[in-house]
N, C-alpha and C. Protein backbone atom coordinates (compact mmCIF):
# COMPACT_ATOMS: atom_id res chain seq x y z
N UNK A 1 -16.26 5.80 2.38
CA UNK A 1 -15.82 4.43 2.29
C UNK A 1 -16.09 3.78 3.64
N UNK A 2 -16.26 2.35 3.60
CA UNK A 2 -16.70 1.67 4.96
C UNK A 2 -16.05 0.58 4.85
N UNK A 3 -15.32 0.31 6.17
CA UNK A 3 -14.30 -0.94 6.12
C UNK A 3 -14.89 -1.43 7.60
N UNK A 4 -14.93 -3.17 7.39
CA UNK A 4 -15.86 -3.86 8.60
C UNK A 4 -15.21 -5.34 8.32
N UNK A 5 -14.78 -5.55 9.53
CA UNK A 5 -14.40 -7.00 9.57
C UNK A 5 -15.29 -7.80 9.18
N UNK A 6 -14.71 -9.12 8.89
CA UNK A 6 -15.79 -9.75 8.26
C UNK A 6 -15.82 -11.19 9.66
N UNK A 7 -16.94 -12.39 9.67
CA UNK A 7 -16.99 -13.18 10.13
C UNK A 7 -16.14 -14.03 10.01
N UNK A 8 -15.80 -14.39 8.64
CA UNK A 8 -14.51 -14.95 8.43
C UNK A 8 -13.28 -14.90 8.71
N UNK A 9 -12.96 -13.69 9.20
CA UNK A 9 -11.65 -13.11 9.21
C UNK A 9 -10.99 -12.60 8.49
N UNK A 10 -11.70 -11.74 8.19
CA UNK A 10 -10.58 -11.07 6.68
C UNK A 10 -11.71 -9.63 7.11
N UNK A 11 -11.37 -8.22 5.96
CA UNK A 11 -11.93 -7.11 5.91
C UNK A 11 -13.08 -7.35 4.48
N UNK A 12 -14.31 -6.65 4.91
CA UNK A 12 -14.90 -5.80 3.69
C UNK A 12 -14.73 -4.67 3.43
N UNK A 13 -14.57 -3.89 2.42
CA UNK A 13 -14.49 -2.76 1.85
C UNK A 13 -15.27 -1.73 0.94
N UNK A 14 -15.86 -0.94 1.50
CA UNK A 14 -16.81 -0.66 0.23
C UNK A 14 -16.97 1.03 -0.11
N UNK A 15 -16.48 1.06 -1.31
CA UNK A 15 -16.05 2.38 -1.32
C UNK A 15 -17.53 3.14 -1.82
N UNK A 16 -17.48 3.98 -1.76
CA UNK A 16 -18.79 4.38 -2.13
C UNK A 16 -18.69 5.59 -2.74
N UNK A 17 -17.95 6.20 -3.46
CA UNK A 17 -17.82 7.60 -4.22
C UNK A 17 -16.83 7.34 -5.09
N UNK A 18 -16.33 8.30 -6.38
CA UNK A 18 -15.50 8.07 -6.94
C UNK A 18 -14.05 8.06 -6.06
N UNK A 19 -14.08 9.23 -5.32
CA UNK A 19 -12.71 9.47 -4.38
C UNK A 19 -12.10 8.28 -4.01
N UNK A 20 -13.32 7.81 -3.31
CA UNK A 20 -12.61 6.31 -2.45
C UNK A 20 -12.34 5.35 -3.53
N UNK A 21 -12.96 5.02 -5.02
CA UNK A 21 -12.01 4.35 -5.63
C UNK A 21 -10.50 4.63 -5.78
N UNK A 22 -10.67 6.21 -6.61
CA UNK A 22 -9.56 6.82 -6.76
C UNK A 22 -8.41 6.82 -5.65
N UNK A 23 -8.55 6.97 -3.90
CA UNK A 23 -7.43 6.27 -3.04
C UNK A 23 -7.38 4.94 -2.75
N UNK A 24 -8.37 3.83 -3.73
CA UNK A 24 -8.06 2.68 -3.53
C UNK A 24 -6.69 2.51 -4.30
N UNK A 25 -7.27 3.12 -5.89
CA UNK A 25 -6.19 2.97 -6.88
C UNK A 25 -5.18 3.69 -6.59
N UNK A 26 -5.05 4.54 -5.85
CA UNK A 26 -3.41 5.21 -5.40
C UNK A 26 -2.58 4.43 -4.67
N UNK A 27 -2.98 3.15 -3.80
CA UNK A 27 -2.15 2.34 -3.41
C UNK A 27 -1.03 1.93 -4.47
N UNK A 28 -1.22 1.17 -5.58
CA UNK A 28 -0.59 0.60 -6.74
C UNK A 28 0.54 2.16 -7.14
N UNK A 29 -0.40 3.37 -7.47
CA UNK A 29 -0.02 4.51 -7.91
C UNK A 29 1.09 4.84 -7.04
N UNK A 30 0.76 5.16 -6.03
CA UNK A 30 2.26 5.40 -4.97
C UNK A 30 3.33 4.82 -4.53
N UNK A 31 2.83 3.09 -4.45
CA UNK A 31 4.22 2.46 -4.25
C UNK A 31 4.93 2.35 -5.19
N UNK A 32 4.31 2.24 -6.56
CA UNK A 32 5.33 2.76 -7.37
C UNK A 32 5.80 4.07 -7.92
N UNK A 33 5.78 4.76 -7.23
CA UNK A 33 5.66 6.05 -7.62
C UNK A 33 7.05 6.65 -7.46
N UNK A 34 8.36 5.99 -7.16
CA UNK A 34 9.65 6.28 -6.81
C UNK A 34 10.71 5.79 -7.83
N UNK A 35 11.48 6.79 -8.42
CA UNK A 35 12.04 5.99 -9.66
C UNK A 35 12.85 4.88 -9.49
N UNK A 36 12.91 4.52 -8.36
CA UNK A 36 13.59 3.15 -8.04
C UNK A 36 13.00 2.22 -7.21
N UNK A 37 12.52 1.25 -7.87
CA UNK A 37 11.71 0.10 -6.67
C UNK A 37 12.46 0.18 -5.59
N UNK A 38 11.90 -0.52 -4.64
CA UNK A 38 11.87 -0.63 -2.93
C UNK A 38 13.04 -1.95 -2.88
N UNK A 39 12.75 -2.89 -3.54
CA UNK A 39 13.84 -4.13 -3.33
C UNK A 39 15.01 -3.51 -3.73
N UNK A 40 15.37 -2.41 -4.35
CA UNK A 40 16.52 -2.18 -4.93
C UNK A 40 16.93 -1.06 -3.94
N UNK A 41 16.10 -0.81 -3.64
CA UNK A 41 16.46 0.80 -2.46
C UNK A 41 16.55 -0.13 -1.20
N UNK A 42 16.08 -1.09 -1.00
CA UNK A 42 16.55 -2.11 0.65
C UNK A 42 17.78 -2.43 0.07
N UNK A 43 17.99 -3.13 -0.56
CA UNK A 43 19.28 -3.85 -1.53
C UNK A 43 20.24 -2.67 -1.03
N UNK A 44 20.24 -1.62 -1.48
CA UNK A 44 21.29 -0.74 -1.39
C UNK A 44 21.50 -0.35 0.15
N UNK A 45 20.48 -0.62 1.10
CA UNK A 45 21.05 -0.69 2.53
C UNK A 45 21.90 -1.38 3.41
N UNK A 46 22.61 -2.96 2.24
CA UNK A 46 23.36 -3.69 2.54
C UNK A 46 24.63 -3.09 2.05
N UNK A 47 25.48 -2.51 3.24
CA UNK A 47 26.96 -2.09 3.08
C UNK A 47 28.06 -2.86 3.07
N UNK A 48 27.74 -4.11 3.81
CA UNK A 48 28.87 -5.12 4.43
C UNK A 48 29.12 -5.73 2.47
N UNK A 49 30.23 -5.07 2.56
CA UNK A 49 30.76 -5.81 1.09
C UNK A 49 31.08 -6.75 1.12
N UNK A 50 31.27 -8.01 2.41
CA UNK A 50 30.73 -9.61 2.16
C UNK A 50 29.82 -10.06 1.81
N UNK A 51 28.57 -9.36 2.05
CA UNK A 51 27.21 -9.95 1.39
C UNK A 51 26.68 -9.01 0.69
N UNK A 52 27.12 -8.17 0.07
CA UNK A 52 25.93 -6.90 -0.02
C UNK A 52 26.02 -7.64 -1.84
N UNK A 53 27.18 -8.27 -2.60
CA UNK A 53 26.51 -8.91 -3.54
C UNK A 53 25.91 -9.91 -4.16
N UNK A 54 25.96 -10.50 -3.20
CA UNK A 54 24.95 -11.78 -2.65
C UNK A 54 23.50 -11.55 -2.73
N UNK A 55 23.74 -10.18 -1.79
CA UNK A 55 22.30 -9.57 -1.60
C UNK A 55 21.79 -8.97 -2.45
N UNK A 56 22.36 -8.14 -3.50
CA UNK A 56 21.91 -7.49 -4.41
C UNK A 56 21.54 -8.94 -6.17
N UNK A 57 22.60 -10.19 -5.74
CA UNK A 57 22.19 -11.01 -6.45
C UNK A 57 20.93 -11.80 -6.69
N UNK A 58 20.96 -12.43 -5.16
CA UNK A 58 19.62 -13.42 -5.16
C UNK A 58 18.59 -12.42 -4.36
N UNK A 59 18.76 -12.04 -3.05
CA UNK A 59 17.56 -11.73 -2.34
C UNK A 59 16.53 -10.40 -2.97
N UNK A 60 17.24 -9.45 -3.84
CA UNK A 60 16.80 -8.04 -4.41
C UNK A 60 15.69 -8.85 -6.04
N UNK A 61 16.09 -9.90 -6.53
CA UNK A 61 15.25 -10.37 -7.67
C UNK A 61 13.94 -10.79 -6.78
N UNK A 62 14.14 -11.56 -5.44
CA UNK A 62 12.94 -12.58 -5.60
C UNK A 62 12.17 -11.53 -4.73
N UNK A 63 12.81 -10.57 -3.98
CA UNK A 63 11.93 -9.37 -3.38
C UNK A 63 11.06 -8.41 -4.19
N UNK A 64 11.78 -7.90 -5.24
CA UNK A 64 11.41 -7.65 -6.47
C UNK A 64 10.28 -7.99 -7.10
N UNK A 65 10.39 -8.98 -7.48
CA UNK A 65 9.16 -10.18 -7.72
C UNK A 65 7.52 -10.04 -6.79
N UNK A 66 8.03 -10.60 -5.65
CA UNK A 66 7.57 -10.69 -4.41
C UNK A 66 6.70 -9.58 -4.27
N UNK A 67 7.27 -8.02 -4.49
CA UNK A 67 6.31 -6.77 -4.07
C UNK A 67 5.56 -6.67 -5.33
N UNK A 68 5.68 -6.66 -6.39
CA UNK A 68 5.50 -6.79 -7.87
C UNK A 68 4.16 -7.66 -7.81
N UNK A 69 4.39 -8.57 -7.22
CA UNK A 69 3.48 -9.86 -7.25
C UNK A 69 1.89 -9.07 -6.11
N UNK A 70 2.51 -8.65 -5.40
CA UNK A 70 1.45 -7.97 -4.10
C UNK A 70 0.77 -7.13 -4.36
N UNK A 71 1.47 -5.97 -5.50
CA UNK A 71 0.94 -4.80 -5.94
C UNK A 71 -0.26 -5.53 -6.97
N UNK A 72 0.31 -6.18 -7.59
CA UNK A 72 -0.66 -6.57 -8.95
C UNK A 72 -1.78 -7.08 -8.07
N UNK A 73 -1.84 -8.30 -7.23
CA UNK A 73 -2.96 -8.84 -6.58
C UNK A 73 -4.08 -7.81 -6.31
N UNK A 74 -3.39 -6.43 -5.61
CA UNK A 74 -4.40 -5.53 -5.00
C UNK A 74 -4.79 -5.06 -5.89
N UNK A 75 -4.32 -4.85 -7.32
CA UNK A 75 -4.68 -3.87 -8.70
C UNK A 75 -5.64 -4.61 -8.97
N UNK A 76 -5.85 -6.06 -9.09
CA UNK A 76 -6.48 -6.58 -9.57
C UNK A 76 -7.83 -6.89 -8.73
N UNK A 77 -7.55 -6.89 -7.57
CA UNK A 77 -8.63 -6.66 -6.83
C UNK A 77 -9.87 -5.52 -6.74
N UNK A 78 -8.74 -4.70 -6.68
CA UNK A 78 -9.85 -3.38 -6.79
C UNK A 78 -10.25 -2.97 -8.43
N UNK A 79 -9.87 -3.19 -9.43
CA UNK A 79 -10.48 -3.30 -10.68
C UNK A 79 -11.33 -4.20 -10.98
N UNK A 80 -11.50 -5.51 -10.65
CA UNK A 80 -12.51 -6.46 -10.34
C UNK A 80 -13.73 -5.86 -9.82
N UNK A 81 -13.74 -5.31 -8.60
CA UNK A 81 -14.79 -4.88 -7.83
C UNK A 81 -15.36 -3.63 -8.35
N UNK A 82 -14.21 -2.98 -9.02
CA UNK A 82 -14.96 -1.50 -9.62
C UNK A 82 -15.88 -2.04 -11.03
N UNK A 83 -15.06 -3.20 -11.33
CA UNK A 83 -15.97 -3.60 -13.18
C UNK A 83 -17.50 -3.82 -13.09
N UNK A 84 -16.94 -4.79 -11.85
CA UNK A 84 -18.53 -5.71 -11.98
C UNK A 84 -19.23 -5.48 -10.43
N UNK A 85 -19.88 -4.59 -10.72
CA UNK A 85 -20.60 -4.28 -9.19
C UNK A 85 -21.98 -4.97 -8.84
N UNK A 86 -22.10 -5.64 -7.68
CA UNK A 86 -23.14 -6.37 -7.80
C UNK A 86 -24.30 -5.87 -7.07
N UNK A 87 -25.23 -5.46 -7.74
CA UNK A 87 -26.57 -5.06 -7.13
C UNK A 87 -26.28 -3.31 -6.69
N UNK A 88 -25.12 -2.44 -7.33
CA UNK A 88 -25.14 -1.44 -6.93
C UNK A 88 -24.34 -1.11 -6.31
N UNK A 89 -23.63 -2.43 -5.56
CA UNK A 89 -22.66 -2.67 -4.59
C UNK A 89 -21.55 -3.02 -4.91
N UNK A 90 -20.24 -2.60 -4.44
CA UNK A 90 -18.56 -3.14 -5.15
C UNK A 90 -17.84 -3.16 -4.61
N UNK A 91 -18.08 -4.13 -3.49
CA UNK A 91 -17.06 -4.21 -2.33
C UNK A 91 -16.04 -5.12 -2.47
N UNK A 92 -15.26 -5.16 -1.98
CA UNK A 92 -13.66 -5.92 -1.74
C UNK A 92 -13.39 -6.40 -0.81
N UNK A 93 -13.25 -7.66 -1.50
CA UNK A 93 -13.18 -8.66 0.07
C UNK A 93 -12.00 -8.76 0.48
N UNK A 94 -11.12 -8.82 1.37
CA UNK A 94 -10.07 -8.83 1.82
C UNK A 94 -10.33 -10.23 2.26
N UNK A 95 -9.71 -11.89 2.33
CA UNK A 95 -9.94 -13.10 2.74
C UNK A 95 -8.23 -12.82 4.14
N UNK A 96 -8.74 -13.93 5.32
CA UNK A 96 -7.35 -13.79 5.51
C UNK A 96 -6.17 -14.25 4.87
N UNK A 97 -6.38 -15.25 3.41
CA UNK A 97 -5.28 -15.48 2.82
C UNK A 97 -4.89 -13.95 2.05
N UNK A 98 -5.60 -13.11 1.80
CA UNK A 98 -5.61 -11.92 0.93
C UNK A 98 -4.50 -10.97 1.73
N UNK A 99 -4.34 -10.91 3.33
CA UNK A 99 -3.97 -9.86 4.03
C UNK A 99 -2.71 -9.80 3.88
N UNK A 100 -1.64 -10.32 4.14
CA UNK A 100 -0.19 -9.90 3.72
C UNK A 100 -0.22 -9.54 2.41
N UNK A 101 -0.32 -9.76 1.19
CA UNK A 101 -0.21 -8.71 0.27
C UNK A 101 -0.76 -7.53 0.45
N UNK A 102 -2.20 -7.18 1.05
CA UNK A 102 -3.00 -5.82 0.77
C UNK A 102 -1.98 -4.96 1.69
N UNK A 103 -1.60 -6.43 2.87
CA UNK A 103 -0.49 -5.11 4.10
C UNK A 103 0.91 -4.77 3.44
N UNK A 104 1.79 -5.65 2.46
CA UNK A 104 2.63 -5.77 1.76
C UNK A 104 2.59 -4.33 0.78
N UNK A 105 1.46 -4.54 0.39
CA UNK A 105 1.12 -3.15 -0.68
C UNK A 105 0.84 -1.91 0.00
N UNK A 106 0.40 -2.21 1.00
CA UNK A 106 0.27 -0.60 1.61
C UNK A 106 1.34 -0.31 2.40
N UNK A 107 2.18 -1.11 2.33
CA UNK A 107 3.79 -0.50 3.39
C UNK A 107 4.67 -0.22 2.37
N UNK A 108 4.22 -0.87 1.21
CA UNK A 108 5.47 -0.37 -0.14
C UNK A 108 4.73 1.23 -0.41
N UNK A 109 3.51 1.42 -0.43
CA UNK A 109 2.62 2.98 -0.64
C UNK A 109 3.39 3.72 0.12
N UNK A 110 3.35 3.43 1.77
CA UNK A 110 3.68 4.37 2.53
C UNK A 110 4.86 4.80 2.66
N UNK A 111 5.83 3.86 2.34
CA UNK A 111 7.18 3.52 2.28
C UNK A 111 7.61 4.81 1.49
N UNK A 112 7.16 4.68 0.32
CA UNK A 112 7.43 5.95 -0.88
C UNK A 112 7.00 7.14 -0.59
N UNK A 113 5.59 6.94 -0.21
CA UNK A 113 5.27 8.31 0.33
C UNK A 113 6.38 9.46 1.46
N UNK A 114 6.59 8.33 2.29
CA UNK A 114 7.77 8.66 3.05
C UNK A 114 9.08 9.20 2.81
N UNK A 115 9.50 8.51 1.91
CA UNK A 115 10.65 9.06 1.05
C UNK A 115 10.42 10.18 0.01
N UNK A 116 9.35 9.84 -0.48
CA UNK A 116 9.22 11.60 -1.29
C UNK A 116 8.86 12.55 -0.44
N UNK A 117 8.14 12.43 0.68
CA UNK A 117 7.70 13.58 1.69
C UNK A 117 8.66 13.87 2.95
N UNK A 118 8.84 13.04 3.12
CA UNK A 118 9.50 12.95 4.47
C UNK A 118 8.93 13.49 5.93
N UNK A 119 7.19 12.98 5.66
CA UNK A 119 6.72 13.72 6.80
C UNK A 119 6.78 13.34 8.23
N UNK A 120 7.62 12.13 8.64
CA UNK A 120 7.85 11.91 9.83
C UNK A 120 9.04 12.86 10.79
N UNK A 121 9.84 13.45 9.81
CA UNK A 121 11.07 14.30 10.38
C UNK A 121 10.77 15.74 9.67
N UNK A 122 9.60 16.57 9.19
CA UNK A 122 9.13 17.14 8.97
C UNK A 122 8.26 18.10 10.17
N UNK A 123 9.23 19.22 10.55
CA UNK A 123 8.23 19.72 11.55
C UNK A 123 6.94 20.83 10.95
N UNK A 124 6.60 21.00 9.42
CA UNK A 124 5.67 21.36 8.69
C UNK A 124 4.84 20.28 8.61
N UNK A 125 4.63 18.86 8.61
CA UNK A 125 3.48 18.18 8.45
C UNK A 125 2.07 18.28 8.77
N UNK A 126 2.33 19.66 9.98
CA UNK A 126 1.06 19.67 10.06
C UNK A 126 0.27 19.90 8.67
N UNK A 127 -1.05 19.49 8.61
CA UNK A 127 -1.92 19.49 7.93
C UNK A 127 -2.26 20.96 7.24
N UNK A 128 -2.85 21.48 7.82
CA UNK A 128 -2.81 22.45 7.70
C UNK A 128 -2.02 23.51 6.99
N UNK A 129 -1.03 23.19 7.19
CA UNK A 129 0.81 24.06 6.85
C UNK A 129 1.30 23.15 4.96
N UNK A 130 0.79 22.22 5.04
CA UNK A 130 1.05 21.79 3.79
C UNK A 130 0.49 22.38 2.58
N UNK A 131 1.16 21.98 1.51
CA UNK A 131 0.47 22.44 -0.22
C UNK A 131 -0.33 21.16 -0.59
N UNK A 132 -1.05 21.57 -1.35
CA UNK A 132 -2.26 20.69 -1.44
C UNK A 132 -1.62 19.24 -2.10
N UNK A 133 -0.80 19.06 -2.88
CA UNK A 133 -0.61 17.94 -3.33
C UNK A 133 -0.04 16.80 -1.50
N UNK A 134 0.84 17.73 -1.38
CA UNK A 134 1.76 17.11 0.12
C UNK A 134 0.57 16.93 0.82
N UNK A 135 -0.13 17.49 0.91
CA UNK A 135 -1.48 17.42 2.08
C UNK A 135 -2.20 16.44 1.69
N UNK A 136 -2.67 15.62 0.10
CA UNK A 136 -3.34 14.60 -0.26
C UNK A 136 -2.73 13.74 0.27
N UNK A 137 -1.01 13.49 -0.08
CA UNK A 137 -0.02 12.57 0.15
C UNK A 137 -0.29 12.04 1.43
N UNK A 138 -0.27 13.09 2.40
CA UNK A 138 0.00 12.48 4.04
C UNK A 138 -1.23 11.99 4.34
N UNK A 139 -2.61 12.46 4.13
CA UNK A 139 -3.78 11.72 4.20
C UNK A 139 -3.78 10.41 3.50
N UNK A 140 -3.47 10.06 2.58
CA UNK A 140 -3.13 8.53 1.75
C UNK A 140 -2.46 8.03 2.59
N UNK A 141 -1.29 8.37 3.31
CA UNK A 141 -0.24 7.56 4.22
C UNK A 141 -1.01 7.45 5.18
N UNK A 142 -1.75 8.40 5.84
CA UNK A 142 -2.70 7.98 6.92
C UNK A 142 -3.68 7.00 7.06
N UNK A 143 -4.55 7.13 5.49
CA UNK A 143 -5.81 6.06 5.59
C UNK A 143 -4.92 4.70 5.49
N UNK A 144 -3.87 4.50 4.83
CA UNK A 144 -2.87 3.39 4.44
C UNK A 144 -2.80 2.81 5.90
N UNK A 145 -2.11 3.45 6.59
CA UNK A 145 -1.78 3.17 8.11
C UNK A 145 -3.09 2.88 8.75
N UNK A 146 -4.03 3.24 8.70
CA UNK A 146 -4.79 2.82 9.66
C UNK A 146 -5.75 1.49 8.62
N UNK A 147 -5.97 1.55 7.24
CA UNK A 147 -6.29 -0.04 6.98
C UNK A 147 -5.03 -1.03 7.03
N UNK A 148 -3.93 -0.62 7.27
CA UNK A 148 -3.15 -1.60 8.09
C UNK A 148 -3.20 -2.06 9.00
N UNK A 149 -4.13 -1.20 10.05
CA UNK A 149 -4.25 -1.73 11.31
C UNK A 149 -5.27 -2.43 11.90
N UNK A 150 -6.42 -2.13 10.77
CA UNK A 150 -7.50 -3.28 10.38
C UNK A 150 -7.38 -4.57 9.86
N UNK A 151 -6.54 -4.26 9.26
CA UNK A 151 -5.92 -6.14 8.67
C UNK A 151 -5.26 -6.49 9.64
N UNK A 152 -4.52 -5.79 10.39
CA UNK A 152 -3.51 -6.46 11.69
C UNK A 152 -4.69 -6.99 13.07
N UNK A 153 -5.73 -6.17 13.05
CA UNK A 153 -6.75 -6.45 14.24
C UNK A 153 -7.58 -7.25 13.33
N UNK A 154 -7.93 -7.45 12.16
CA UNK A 154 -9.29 -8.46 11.87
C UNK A 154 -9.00 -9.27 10.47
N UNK A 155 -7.72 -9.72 10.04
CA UNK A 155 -7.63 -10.20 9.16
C UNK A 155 -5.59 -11.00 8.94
N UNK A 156 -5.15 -10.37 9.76
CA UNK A 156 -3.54 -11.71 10.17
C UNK A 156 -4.08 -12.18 10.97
């Protein structure tokens, strides 16, 4: 896969094997991949029982929404580009209006990944030391993290 800023300001993307579709489409796959969405698992980090049903009223729906709304954009992005390939080619444009959702969607990915793995407080993460599924996982959180940091350097 090859990721290159663009002139405009935003990323290109261009995957070039099945794999790299297949960890495009694991973005969508992993952030939801926790039996409880993320707005509802922040929601539940509000303890102060003055606001926490306030919080679980209004702010947990439109967050809800909100990541819901981010995930689909990127689904739809990268199924677009896989349908109709042009000239051989099926790249994904990232625009800078595009970048807070693609970064939105890959912090809800990693987010989960995190919580099912727990490889930051994990003194097994090494690579190496993992089972093969855990070992795909932390590489996904990795490429995640670092096209985050491509949209943060060439596309916010």
């Amino acid at each position: 896969m090859k990721i290159a800023p663009t002139l405009e300001g935003g990323l290109r993307i261009d995957p070039e094997t099945p794999d790299d579709w297949q960890i495009l489409r694991a973005i969508v796959l992993d952030a939801n991949g926790h039996e409880t969405d993320l707005a509802t698992r922040l929601g539940g980090m509000v303890t102060d029982e003055r606001v926490a049903e306030d919080w679980q009223d209004f702010v947990v729906p439109d967050l809800r929404e909100s990541f819901a709304d981010d995930l689909n954009q990127i689904q739809a992005a990268i199924e677009t580009a896989a349908a109709f390939p042009n000239d051989g080619e099926s790249p994904i444009w990232i625009k800078h209006e595009d970048a807070l959702p693609w970064y939105s969607a890959l912090n809800q990915a990693r987010l989960a990944l995190e919580e099912k793995y727990a490889f930051g407080s994990d003194p097994e993460s090494d690579p190496s030391n993992l089972q093969p599924v855990r070992n795909e996982a932390l590489l996904r959180s990795q490429f995640y993290c670092a096209l985050q940091s491509f949209l943060l350097r060439h596309a916010l």
